[in-house]
N, C-alpha and C. Protein backbone atom coordinates (compact mmCIF):
# COMPACT_ATOMS: atom_id res chain seq x y z
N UNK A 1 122.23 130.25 152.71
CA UNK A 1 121.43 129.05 152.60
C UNK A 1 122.04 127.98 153.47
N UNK A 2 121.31 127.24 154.51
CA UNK A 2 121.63 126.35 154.86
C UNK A 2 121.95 125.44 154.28
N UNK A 3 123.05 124.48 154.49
CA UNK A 3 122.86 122.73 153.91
C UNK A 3 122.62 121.76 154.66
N UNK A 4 122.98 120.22 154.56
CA UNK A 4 122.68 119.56 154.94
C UNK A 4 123.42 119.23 156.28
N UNK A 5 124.15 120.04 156.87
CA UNK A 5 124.84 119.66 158.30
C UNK A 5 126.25 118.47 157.39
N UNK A 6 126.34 118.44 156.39
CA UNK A 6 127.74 117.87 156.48
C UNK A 6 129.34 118.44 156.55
N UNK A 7 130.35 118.35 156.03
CA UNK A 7 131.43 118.71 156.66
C UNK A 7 131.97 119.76 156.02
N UNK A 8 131.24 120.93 155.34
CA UNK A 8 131.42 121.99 155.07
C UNK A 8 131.05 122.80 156.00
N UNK A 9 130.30 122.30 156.85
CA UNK A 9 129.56 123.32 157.96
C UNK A 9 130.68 123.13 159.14
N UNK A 10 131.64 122.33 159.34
CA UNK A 10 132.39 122.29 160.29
C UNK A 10 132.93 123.22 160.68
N UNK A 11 133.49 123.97 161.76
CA UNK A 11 134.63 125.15 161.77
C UNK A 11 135.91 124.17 161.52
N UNK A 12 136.62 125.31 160.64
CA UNK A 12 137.92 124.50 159.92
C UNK A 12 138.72 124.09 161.87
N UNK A 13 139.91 123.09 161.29
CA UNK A 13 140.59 122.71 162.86
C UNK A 13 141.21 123.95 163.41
N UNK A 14 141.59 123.71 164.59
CA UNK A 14 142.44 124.54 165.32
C UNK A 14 143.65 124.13 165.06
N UNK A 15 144.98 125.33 165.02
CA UNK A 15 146.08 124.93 164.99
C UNK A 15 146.97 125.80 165.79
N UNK A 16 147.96 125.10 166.68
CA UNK A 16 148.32 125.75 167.80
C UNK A 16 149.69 125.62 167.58
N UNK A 17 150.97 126.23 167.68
CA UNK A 17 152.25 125.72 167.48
C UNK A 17 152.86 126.08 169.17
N UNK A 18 153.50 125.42 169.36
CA UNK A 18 154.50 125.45 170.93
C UNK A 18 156.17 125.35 170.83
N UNK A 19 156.82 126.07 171.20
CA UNK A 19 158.36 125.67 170.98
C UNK A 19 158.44 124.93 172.61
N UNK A 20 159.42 123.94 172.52
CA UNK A 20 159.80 123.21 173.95
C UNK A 20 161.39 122.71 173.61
N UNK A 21 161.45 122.27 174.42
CA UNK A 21 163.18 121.94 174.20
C UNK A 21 163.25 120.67 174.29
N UNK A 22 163.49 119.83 173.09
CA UNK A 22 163.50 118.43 172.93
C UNK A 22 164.12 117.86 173.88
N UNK A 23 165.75 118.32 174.60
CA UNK A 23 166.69 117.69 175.07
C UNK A 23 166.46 118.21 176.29
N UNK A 24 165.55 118.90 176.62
CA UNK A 24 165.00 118.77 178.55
C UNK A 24 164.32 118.61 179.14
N UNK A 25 164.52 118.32 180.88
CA UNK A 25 163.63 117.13 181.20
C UNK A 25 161.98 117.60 181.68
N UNK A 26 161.76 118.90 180.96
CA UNK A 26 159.96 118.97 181.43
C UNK A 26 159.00 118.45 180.51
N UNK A 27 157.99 117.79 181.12
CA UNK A 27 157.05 117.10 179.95
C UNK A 27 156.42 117.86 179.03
N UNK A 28 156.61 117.16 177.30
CA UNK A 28 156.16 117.61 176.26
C UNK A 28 155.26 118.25 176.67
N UNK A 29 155.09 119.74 176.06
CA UNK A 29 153.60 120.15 176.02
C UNK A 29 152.44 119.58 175.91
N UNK A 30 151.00 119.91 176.01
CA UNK A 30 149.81 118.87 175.36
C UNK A 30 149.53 119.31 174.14
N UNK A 31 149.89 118.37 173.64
CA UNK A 31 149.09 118.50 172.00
C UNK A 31 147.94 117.34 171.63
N UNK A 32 147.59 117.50 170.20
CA UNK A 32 146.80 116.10 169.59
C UNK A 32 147.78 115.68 168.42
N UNK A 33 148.82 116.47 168.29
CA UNK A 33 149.88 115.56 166.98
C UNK A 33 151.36 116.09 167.16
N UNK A 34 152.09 115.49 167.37
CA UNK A 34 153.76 116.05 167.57
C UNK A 34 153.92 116.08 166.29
N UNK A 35 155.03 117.06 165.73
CA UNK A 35 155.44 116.84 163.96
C UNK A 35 156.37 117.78 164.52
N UNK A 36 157.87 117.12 163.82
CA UNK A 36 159.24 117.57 163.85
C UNK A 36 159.62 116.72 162.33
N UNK A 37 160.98 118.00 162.20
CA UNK A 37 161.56 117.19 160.87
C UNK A 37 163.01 117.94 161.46
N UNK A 38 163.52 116.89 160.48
CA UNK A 38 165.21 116.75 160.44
C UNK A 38 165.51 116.68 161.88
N UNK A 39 164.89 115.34 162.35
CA UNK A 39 165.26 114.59 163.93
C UNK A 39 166.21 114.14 163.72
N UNK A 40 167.10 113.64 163.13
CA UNK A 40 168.21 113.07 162.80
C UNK A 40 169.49 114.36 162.51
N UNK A 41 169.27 115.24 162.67
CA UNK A 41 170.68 116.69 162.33
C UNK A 41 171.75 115.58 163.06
N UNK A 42 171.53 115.90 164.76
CA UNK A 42 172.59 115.27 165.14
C UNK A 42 172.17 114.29 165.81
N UNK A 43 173.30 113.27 166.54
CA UNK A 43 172.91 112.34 167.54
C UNK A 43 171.98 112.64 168.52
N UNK A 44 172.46 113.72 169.36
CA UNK A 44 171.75 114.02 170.62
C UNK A 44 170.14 114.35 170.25
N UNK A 45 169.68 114.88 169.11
CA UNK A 45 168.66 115.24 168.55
C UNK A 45 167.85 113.83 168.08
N UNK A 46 168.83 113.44 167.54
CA UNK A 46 167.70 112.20 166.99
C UNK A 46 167.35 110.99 168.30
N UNK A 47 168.25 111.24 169.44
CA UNK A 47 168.07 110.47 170.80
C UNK A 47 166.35 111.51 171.33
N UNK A 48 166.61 112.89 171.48
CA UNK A 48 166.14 113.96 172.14
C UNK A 48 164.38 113.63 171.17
N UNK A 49 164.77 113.38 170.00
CA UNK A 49 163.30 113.43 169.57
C UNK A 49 162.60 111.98 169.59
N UNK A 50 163.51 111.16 169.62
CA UNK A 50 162.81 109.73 169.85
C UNK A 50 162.10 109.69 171.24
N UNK A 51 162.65 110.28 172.04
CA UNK A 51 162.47 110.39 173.44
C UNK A 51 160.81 110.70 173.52
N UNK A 52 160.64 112.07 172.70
CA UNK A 52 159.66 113.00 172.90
C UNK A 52 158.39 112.06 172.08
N UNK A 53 158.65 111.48 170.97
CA UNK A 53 157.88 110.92 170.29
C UNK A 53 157.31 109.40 170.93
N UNK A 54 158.20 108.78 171.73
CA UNK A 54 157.81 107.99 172.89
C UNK A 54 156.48 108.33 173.91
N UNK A 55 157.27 109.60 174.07
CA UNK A 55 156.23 110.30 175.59
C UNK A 55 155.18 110.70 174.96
N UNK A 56 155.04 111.35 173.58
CA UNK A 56 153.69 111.35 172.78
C UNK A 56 152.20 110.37 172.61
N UNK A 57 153.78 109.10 172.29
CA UNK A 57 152.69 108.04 171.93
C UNK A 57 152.44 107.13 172.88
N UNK A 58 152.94 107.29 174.01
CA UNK A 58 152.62 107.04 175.54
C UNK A 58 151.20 107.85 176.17
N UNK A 59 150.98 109.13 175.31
CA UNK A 59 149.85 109.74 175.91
C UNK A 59 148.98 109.45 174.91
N UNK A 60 149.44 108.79 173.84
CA UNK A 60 147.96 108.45 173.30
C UNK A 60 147.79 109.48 172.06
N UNK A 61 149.12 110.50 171.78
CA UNK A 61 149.26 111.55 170.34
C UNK A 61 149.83 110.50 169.58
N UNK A 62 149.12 111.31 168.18
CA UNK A 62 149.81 111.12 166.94
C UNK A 62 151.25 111.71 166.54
N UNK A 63 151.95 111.10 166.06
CA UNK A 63 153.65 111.42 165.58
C UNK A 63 153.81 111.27 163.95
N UNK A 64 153.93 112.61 163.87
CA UNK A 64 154.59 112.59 162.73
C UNK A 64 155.73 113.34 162.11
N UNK A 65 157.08 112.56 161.89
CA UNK A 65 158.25 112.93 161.84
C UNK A 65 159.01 112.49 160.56
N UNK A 66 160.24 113.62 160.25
CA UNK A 66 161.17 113.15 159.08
C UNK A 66 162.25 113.53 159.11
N UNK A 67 163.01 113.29 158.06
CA UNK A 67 164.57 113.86 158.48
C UNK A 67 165.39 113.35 156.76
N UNK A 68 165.72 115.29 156.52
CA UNK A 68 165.41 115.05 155.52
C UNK A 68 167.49 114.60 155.08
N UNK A 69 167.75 115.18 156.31
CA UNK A 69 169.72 114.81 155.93
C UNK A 69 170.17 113.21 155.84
N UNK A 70 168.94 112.50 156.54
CA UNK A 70 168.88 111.27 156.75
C UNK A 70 170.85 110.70 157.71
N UNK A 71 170.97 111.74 158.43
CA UNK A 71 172.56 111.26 158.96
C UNK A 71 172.06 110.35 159.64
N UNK A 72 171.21 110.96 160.84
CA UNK A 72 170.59 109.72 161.99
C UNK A 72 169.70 108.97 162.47
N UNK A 73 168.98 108.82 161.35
CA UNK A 73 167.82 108.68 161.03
C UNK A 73 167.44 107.33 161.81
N UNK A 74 168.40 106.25 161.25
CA UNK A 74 168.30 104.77 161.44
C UNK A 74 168.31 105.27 162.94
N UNK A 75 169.21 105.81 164.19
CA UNK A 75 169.32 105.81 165.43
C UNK A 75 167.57 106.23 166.17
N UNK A 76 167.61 107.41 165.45
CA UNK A 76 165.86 107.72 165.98
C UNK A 76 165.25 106.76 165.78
N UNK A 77 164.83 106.05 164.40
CA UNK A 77 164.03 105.00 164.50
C UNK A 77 164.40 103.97 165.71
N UNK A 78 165.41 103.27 165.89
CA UNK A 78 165.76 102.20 166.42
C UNK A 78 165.55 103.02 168.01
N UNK A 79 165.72 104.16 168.33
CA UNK A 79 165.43 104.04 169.56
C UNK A 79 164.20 105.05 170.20
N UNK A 80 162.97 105.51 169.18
CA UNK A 80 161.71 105.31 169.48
C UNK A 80 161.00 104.27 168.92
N UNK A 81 161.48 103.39 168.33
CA UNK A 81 160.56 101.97 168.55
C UNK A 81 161.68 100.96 170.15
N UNK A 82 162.22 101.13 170.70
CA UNK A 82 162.46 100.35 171.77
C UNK A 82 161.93 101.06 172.45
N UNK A 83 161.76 103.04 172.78
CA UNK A 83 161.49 103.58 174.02
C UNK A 83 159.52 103.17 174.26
N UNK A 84 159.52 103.25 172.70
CA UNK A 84 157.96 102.89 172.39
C UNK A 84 157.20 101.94 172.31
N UNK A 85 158.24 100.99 171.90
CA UNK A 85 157.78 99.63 171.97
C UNK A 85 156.74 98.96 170.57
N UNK A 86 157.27 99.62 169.59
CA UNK A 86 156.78 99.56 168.28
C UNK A 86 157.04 99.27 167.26
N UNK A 87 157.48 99.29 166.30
CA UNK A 87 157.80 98.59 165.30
C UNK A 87 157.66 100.33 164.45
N UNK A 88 158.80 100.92 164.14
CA UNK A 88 158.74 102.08 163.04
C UNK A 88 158.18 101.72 161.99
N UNK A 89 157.31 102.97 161.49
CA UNK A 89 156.95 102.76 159.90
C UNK A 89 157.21 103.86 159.17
């Protein structure tokens, strides 16, 4: 039976996963949403993912990130809102 064309009739989303290497210098893959967790393990990581989450939201993707050891957490924030120019939330 047909219905009314609302959002049951949609095809569910696509979901694509990519491995890349946070800490080198070729541009992020293309996506429509970056999502990493435990950006904060170490320094270089929580630098390496602020980086990436910059160049994301420079192209206009959604970011969504966490970190659950919370070691470096404060550093990622503080330096993808300067690379980004944003205000973390």
């Amino acid at each position: 039976a047909a219905s009314g064309g609302g959002v049951q009739d949609a095809p569910p989303p696509e979901l694509a996963t990519r491995a890349f290497d946070v800490l080198g210098a070729e541009p992020l893959p293309t996506c429509d949403v970056l999502l990493a967790s435990d950006v904060g393990y170490t320094e270089a990581l929580a630098y390496g993912f602020a980086r990436r989450a910059a160049e994301a939201l420079a192209r206009g993707n959604d970011v969504a990130v966490s970190d659950s050891t919370n070691l470096r957490w404060t550093e990622f924030l503080d330096e993808a809102g300067r690379l980004a120019e944003v205000a973390p939330r």
